[in-house]
Every structure is written in C-alpha cells, then in structure tokens.
Protein backbone atom coordinates (compact mmCIF):
# COMPACT_ATOMS: atom_id res chain seq x y z
CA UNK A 1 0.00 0.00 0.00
CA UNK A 2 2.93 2.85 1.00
CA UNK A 3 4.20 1.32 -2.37
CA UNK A 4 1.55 2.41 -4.22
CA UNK A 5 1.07 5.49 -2.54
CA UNK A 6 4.55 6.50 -3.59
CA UNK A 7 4.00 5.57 -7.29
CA UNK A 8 1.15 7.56 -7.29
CA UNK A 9 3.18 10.53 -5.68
CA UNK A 10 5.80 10.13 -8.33
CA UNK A 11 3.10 10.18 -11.19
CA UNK A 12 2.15 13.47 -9.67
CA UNK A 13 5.44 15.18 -9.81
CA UNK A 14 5.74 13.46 -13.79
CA UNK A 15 2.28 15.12 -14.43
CA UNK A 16 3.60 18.55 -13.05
CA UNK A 17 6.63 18.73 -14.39
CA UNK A 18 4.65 18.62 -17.85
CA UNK A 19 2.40 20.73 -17.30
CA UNK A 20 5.16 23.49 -15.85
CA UNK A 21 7.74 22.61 -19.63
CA UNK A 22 4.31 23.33 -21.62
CA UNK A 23 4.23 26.97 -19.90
CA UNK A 24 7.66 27.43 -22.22
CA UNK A 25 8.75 29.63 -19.32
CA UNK A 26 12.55 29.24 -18.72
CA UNK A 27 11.71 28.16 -15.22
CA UNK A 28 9.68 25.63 -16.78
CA UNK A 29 12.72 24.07 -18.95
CA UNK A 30 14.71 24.59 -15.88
CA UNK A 31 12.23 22.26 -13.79
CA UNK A 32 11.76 19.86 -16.77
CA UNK A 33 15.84 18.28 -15.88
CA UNK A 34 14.29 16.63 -12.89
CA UNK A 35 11.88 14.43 -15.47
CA UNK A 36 14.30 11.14 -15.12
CA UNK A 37 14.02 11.12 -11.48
CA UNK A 38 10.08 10.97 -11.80
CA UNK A 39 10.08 8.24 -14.31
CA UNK A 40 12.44 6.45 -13.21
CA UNK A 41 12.22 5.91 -9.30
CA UNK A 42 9.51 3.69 -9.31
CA UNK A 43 9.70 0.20 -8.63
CA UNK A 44 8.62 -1.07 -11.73
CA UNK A 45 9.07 -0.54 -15.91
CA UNK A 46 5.46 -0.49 -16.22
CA UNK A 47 5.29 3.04 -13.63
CA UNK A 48 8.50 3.91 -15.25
CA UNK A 49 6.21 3.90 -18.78
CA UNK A 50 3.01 5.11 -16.99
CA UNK A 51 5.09 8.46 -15.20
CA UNK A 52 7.37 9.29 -18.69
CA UNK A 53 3.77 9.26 -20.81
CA UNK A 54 2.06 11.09 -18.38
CA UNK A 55 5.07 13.49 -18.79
CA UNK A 56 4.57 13.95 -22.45
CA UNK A 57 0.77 13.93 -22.37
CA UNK A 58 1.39 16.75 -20.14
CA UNK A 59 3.60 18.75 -21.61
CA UNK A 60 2.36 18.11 -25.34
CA UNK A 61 -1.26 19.03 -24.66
CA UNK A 62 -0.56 22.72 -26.60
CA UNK A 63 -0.04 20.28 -29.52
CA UNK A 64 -3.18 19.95 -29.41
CA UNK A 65 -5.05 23.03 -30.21
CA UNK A 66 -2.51 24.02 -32.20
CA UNK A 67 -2.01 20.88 -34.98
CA UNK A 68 -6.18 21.47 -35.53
CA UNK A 69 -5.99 25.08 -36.14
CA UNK A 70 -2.62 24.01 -38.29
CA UNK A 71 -3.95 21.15 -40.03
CA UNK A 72 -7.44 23.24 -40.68
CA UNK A 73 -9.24 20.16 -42.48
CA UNK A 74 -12.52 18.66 -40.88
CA UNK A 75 -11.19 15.77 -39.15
CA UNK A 76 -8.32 18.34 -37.66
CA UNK A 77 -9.11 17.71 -34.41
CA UNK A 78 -8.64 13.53 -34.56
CA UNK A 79 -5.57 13.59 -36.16
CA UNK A 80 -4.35 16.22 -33.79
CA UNK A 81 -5.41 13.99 -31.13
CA UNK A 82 -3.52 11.00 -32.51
CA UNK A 83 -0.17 13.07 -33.33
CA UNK A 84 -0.64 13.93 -29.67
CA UNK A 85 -0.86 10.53 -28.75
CA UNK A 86 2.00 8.80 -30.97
CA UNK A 87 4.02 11.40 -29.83
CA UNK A 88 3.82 10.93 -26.08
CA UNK A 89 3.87 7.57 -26.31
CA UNK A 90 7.06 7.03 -28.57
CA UNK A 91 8.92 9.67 -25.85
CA UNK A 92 7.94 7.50 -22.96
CA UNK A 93 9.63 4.66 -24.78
CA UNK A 94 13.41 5.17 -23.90
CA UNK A 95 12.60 6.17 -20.80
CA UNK A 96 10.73 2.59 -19.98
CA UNK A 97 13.93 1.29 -21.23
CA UNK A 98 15.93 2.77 -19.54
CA UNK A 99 14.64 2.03 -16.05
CA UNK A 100 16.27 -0.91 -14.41
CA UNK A 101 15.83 -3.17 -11.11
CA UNK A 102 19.55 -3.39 -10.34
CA UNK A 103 21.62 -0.76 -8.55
CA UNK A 104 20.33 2.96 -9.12
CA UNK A 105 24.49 3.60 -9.71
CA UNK A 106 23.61 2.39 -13.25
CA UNK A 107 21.15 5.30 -13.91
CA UNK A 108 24.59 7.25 -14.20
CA UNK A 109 24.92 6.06 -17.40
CA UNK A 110 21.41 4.89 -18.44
CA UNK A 111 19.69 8.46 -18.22
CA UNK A 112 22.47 9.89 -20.80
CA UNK A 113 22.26 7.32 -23.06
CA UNK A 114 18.33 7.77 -22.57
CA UNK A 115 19.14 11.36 -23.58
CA UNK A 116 20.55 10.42 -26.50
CA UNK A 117 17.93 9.11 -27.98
CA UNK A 118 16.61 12.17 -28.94
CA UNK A 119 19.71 13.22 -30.35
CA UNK A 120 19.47 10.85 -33.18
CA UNK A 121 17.33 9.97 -35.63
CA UNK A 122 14.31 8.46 -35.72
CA UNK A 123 13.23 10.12 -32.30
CA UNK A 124 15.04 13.42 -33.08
CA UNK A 125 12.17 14.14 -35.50
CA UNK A 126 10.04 14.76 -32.56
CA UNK A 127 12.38 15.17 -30.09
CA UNK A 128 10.10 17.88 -27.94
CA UNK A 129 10.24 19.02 -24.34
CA UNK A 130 13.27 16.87 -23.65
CA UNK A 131 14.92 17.29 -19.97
CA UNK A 132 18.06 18.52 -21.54
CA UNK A 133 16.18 21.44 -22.91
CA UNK A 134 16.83 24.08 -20.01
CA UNK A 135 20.60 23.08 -19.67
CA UNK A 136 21.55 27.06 -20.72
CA UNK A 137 19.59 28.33 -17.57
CA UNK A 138 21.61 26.68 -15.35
CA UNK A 139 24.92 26.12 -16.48
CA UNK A 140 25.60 29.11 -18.92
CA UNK A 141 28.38 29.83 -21.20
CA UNK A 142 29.28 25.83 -20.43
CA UNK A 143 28.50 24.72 -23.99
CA UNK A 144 29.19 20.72 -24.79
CA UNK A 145 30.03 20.08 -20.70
CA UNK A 146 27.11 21.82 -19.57
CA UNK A 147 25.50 19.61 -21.64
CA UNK A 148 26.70 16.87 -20.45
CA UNK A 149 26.36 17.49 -17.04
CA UNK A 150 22.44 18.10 -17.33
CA UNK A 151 22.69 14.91 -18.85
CA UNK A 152 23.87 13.03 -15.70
CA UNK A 153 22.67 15.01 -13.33
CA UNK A 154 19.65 13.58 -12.97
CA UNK A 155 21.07 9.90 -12.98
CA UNK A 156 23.72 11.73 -10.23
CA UNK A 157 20.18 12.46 -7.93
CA UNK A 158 18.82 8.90 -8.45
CA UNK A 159 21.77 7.41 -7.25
CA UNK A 160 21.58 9.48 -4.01
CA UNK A 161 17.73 8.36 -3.73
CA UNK A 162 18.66 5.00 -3.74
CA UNK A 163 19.59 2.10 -1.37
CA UNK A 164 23.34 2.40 -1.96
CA UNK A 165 26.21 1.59 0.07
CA UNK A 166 27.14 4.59 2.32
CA UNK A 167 30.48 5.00 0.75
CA UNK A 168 28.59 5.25 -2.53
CA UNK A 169 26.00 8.03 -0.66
CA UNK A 170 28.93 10.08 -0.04
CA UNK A 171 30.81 9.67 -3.23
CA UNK A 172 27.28 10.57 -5.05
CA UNK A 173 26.53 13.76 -2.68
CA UNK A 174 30.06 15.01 -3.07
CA UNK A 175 29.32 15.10 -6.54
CA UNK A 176 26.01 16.67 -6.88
CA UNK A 177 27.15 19.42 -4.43
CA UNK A 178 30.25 20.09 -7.12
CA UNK A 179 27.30 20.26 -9.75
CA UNK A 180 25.64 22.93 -7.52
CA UNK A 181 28.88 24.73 -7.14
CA UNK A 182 29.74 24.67 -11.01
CA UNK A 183 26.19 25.72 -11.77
CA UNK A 184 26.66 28.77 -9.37
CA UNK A 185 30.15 29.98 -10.99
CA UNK A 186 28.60 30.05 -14.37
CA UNK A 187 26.17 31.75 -13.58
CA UNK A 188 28.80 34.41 -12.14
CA UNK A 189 30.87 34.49 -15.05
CA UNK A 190 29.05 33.66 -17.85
CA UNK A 191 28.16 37.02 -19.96
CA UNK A 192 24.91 38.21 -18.85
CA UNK A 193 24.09 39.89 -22.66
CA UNK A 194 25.33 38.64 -25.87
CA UNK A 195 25.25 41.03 -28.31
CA UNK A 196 24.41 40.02 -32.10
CA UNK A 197 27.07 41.87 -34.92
CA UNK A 198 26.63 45.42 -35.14
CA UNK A 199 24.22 46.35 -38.21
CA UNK A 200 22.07 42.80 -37.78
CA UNK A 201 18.54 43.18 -37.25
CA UNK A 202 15.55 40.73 -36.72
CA UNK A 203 12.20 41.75 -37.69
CA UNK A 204 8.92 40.50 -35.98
CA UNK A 205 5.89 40.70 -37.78
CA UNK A 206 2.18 40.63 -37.44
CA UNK A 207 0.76 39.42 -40.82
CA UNK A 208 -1.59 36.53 -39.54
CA UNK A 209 -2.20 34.13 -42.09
CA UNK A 210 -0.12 34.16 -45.30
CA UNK A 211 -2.02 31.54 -46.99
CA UNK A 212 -4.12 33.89 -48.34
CA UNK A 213 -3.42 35.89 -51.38
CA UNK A 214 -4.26 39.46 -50.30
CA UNK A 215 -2.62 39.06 -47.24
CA UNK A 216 1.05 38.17 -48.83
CA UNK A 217 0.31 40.83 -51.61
CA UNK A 218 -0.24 43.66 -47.84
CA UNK A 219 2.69 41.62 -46.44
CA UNK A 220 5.35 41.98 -48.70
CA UNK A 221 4.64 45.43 -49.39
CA UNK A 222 4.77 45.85 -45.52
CA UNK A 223 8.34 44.16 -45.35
CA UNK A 224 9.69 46.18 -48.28
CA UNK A 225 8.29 49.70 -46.70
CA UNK A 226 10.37 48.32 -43.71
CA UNK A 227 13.52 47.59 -45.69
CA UNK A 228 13.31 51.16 -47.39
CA UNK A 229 13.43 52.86 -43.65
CA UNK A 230 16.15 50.69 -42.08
CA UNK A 231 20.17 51.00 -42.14
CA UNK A 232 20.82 47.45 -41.31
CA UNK A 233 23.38 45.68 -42.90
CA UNK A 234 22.01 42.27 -42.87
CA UNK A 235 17.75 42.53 -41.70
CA UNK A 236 16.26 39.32 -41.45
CA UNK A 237 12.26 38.22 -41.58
CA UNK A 238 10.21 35.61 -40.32
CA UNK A 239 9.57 32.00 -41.97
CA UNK A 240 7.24 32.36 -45.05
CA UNK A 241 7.05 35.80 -45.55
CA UNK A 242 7.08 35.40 -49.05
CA UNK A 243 4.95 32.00 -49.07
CA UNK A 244 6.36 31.28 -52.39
CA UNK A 245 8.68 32.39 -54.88
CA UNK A 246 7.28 33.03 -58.18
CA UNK A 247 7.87 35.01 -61.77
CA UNK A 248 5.74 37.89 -60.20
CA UNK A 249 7.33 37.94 -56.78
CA UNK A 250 10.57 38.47 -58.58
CA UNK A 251 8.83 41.11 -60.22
CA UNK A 252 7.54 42.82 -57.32
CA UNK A 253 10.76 42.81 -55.99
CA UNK A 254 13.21 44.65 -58.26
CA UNK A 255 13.40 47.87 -57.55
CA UNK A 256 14.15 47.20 -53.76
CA UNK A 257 16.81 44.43 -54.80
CA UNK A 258 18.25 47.17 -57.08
CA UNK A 259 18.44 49.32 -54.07
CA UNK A 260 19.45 46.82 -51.61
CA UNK A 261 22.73 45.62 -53.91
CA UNK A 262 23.47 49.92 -53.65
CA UNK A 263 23.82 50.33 -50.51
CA UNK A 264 25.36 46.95 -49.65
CA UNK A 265 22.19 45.43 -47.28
CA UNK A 266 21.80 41.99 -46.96
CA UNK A 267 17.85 40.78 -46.85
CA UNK A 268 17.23 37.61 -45.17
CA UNK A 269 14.33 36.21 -45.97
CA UNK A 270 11.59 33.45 -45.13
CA UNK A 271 10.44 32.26 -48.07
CA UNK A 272 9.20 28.78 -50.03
CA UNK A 273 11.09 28.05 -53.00
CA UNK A 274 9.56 25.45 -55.64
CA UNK A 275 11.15 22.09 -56.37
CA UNK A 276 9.99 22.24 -60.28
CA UNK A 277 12.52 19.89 -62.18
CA UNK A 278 14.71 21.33 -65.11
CA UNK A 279 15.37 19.00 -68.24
CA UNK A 280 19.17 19.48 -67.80
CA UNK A 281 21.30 16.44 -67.89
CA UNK A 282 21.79 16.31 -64.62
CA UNK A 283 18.24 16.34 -63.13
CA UNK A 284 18.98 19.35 -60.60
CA UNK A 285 15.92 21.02 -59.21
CA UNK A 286 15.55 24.73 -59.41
CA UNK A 287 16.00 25.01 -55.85
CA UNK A 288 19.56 23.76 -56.45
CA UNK A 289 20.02 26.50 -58.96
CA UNK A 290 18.82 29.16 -56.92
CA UNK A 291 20.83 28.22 -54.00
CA UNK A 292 23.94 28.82 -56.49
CA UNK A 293 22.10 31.72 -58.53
CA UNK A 294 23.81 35.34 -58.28
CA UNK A 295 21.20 37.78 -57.38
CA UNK A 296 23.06 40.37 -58.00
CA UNK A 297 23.93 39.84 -61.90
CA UNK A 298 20.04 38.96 -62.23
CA UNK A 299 19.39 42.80 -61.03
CA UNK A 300 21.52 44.03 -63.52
CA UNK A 301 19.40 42.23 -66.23
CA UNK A 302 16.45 43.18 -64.46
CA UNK A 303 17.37 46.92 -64.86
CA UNK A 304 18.62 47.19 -68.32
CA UNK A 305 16.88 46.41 -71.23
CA UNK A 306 16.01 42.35 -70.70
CA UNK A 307 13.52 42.11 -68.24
CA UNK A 308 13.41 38.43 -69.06
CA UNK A 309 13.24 36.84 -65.41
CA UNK A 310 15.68 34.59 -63.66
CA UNK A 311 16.07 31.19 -65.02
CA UNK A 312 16.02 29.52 -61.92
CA UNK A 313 12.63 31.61 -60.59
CA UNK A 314 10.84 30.82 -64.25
CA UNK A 315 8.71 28.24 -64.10
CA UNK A 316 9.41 25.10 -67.16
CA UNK A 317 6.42 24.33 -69.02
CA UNK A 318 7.61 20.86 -69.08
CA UNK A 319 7.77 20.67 -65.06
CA UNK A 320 7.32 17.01 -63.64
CA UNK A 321 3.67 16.58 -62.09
CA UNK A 322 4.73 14.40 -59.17
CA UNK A 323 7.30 17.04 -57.83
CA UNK A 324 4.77 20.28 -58.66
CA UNK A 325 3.31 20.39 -54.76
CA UNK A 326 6.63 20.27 -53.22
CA UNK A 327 8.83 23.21 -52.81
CA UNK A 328 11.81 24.02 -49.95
CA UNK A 329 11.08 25.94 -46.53
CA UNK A 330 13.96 28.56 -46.80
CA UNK A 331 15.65 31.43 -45.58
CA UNK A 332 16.82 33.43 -48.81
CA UNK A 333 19.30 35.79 -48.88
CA UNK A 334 19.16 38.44 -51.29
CA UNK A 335 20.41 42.55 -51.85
CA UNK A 336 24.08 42.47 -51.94
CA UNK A 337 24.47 38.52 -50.89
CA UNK A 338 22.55 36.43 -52.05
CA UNK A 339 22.39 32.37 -51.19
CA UNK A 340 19.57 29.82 -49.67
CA UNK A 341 19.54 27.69 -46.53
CA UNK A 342 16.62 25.00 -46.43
CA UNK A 343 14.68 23.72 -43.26
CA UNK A 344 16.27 20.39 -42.10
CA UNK A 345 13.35 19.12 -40.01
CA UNK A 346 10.03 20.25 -41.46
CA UNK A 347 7.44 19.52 -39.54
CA UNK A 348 6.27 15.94 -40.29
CA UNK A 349 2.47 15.41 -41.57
CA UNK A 350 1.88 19.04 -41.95
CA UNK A 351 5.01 19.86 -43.76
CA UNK A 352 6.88 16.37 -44.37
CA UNK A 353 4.88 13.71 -45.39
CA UNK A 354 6.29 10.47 -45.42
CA UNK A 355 3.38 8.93 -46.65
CA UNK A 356 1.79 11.20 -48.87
CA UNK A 357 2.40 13.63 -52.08
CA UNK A 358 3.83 17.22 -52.05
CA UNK A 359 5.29 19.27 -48.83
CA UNK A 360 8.54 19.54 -47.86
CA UNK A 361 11.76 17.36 -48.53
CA UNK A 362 13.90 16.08 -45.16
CA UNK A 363 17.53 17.11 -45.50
CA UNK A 364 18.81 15.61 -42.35
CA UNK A 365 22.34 15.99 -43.70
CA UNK A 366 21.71 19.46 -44.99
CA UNK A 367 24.61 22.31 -44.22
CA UNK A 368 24.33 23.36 -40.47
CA UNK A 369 25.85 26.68 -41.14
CA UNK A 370 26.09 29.30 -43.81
CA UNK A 371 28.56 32.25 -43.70
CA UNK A 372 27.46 36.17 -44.37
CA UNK A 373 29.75 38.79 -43.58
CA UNK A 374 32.47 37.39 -41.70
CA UNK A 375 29.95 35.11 -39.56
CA UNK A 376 29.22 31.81 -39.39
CA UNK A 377 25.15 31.54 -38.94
CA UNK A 378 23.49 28.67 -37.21
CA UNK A 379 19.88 28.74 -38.79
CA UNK A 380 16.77 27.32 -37.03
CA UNK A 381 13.66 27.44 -38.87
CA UNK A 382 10.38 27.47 -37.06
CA UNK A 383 9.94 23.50 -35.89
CA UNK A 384 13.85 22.86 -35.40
CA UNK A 385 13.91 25.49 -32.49
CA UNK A 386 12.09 22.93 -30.14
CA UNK A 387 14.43 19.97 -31.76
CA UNK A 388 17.84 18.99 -29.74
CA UNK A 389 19.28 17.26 -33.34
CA UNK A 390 19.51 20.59 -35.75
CA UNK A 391 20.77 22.34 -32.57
CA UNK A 392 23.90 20.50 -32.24
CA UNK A 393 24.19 19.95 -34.98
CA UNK A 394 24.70 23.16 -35.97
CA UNK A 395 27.10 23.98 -33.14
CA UNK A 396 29.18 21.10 -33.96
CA UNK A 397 30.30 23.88 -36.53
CA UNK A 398 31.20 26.33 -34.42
CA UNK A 399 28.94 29.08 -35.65
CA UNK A 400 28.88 33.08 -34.06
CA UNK A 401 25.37 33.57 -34.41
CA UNK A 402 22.11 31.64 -33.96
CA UNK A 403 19.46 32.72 -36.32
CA UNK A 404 15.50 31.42 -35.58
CA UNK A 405 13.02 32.11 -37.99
CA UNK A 406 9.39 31.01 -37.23
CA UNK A 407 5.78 31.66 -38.52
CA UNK A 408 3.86 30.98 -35.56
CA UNK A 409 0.30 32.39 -36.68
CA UNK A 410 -1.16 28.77 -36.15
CA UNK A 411 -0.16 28.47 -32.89
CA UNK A 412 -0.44 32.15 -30.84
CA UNK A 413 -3.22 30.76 -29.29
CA UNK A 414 -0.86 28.10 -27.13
CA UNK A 415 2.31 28.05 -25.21
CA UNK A 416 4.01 26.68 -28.01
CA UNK A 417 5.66 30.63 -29.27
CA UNK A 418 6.82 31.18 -25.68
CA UNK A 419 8.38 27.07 -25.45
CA UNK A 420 9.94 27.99 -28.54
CA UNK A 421 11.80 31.38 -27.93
CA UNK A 422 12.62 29.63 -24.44
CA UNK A 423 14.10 26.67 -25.65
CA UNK A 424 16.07 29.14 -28.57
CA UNK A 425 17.30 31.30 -25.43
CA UNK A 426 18.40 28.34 -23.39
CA UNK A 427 20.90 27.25 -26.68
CA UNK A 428 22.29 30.62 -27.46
CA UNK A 429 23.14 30.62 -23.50
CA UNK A 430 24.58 27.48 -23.47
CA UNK A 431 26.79 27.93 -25.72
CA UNK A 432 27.44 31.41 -25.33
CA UNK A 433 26.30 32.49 -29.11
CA UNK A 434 24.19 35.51 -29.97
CA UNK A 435 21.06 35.19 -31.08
CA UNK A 436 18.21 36.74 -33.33
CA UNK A 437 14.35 35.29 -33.91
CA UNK A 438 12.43 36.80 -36.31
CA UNK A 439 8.81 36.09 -35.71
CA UNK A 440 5.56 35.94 -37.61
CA UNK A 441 1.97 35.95 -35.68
C-alpha cells in the first residue's frame, strides 16, 4: 500500500513537471531536468512507462489546439489527437527502457544514453520538451560540458535516492554538491548579454495568415516599406514571408533588390522556394540553382533592357507533375548577398509527409551553417527550435550567431511561441552564441 502510494506521488510530480515545460517559461525548462528522477524511481518498468507518458501527455497538450488550427481540415481535431498521442507515447519509450531493477548507480549512465535518444534519428524528428532542454539556464556559457552534465545530473540524484552503500551516498553527494557549485560559478561568469554583430537586425511581424493571397500581396509590401526605412546591414524576416517564390514575386521585388545591392544590405528572408525539375542532364531542381544563382547579376538584367526573369525563378512548361506540390522551406538571402539555406526538419504530416504527395523534402544531412559577412550563422527554422538534433548539430560547426526564424500564426493561441523562444534562449546561453528570432503571428 505505501508502495503504491509513492507511485502515485511520483506520477504526480511526472504530471507537473509537464504541465510546468508546456508553460515554455525558462523556469519551466529549468524544472523539466528533474523528469528522469520521476520516471524512473519507481519500482517497476510499467510506472516507469506510466510516469514518462504522463510526462509527455502533459507537456504536449498545446499540440493539441494548435495541430487542428494548423492542419485546418474537418477531421483536424482527430488527427491532432492522434499526433498527440504517438508522440507521447514514442517519448515515454526510452525512458521505460531505460529504467532498471539493479543498482540505481547504473542510472549514471542509463539516463544519458536515454538522452541520446533524442539526439538521433528516428526520435530526433520529434524530439520535444526533452529534460536537456533548459541546460543554458543553469549552467551558462558551459556549452558541450554543460550539456553533459544536465545529462547526468539527474542519474547523479537517483543514485543518491537509492539504497546504496554509504560509501557510494557520499561519493554521489560530493558530486552533486560540485554540480551545484559549477552551476553557481557560471552563472557568475558567464556574460549576462550577448550582443548580435553590429548592423544585424531581426524583424517580428504581425501578418496573420499568409495563406491567403491578399494578405502576402499587404505583407510583402509591408516588409519592403520596412527595408526602405532601415540601415541594417544584414535585416532578417520571419519563416514564409514570401509564401512562395514566383515570376511575379521576382517582379515585385526589383526595384528594392536594385536598391538593396546599392547600398550593400543583406535581406534575409523566409520564403518557399519550388522544387519544379529542369530537363538538364543532370536532373537538378531549381532550388539547387537558386541556391547557387547570383542575385546580383540577375538585377543588372532586371534593370537594363532584358527584363526576361531569372532562369532559376521561371517556371518550365515541361515541369514534372509528381514534384509540382513540393517546394523548400527557406531562408533566402538576397540585396548584396545572395544564397539559400533550407529547413532540415520540417514539420512531419503538416510539412513532411512520409506517406503522402507534395510538402517539404527532409535534409537531415543538410549544411548546419552558412557564412554572411564574416559570420558563421546557425539557422533554425520554425519547428527545429524545439528539436535537440539541428541544434547540435549546428554547433558542432562552431557558428557566431544563432538565427530562428518562425511563422507561428497557427499556434499564438498556445504556449508553443513562448516554449519555442525559451528553448532558442536556453541554446544561445549554453553555448554562449548571440542570437536573433524573427517572428511571424
């Protein structure tokens, strides 16, 4: 009976310390590191499965009302229900793996490699809320062994709750007390502000939805009023801005190209770039060609006496039906730079679909960086800001700035905007890297 009691204490704490990660305030994240120790103090796998999905239930439920409103088709709110569902439950599973009935010492290496999991493919496609989240609140400035520590820490506090040798008690507490210390010096050293580079700019914007004709006709004349005021060097814009690229957006955008290239400015955009296949030899897909197209020499065309349009922004008449609904989620640079970076990590069923025609392609080998002025930019677009894979991935390059772009109209209604510039704040102090979000709602 005090068994059970217990169990139904530590689904409690599981349950709450969802519910406090889907606030997406920091403290949230912060609180979320102590998830292992729910799940995996109970006696059995089965409460070890029952605490982790009551975890993810918990802290997914904003999936909820957001996927329906995403989604927008009739039976929107099932399938939202279901993603909500597969979700949690696939999270719980290395969790319920990695509990064990031996010696709690082994949870010093069992939570990590639990971790892990959501490092790597498959799992890192929906890698949410996951305990290692919050690491930048506590042990700033740290970067790959402040990562690792909130990796073991909570494997470090399971050990101490367990029925260990006393020699092992002390070992264990002399440890977590140098992970309190370390986490306190950080926090005195690390820098409290990171600036971004002098001249960069991020842009938040409040176009609602840009599905809608009229609304990206208002929106892009918006942006381009904005570009006209500023004196940024490089001024960057939320995801889908320009929903796609097209003969007449290139139109629409001459003149302020023209200008742009002038005074040297750098536009970052969020924009979707069609996959419409060439008959070249070589098969490449105009998004290929764009990402190696020079802007700049297209202006010049574009101002003198050819008007004819870009090659790579013309659509073929002979395009390839079964590649006509798909096109690239990118940030496209343009002015006096120009280059593309494509989304990773769409995400899946509304973006990437496995199973299904059009969307967006998966490029989990896709560059992690791109470099723009003398920096080397870490870009996060919309869905891989909540994602632990694109992260490090990223960093593994050493980048200087950490660039999130998101269009989060479908989801102001939830926590999921605030999780997401949390979780993008937590990074950029982990690894002591500037950052900039430009946001659409």
């Amino acid at each position: 009976m005090k068994a059970i009691g217990a169990d139904v204490i530590w689904f409690g704490c599981a349950v709450g310390l969802g519910l406090a990660i889907s606030t997406g305030y920091p403290a949230g994240l912060v609180a979320a590191i102590a998830m292992p120790v729910a799940c995996l103090i109970p006696k059995s796998r089965k409460s070890a499965f029952r605490n982790a999905l009551g975890y993810y239930m918990a802290g997914l439920w904003p999936l909820i009302p957001g996927a329906r409103r995403y989604l927008g088709h009739s039976d929107s709110t099932s399938t939202a229900v279901l993603m909500w569902l597969c979700c949690s439950t696939l999270l719980a599973l290395p969790w319920t793996l990695a509990w064990t009935p031996t010696s709690r010492l082994n949870y010093l290496w069992r939570v990590p490699l639990a971790n892990l999991a959501f490092v790597f493919p498959p799992l890192a496609l929906i890698g949410f809320i996951t305990p290692i989240s919050g690491a930048g609140y506590l042990f700033p400035g740290t970067g790959w062994f402040g990562l690792a520590v909130a990796a073991v820490l909570p494997g470090l506090a399971l050990s101490l709750l367990g029925a260990i040798p006393s020699a092992a008690r002390t070992s264990a507490s002399m440890g977590m007390a140098a992970v309190i210390a370390f986490s306190l010096a950080t926090h005195m050293f690390a820098e409290s502000c990171l600036r971004p580079p002098a001249g960069w700019e991020a842009v938040d914007t409040h176009f609602g939805n840009l599905s809608q004709s009229p609304q990206e006709f208002v929106a892009m004349e918006a942006v381009q009023q904005r570009v006209a005021r500023s004196s940024a060097r490089v001024l960057i814009f939320p995801e889908s801005v320009v929903p796609r690229w097209s003969d007449a957006t290139a139109e629409f955008w001459r003149q302020t190209l023209v200008r742009c290239r002038a005074r040297g400015q750098v536009l970052a955009i969020g924009a979707g770039l069609p996959l419409w296949v060439t008959n070249s030899t070589n098969r490449r897909t105009d998004a290929e060609i764009v990402k190696q197209y020079d802007f700049a020499a297209a202006i010049e065309a574009l101002n003198g006496a050819d008007l004819r349009l870009p090659q790579a922004l013309t659509t073929r008449g002979s395009t390839d039906d079964s590649r006509a609904d798909w096109y690239e989620n990118t940030l496209l640079f343009i002015g006096a730079y120009s280059s593309a970076f494509h989304q990773r990590i769409p995400i899946p069923v509304g973006m990437w679909r496995p199973l299904g025609s059009g969307g967006v392609p998966l490029h989990l080998s896709g560059p992690a960086v791109i470099e723009l002025n003398s920096q080397r930019l870490a870009v996060l677009i919309c869905y891989e800001q909540v994602l632990v894979y694109p992260v490090l991935a990223s960093m593994l390059q050493r980048p200087t700035v950490l660039v999130g772009i998101s269009n989060m109209y479908w989801f102001s209604s939830t926590a999921i905007p605030r999780y997401q510039a949390s979780a993008m704040q937590a990074w950029a102090k982990l690894f002591g890297v500037p950052y900039l979000t430009a946001t659409n709602f």
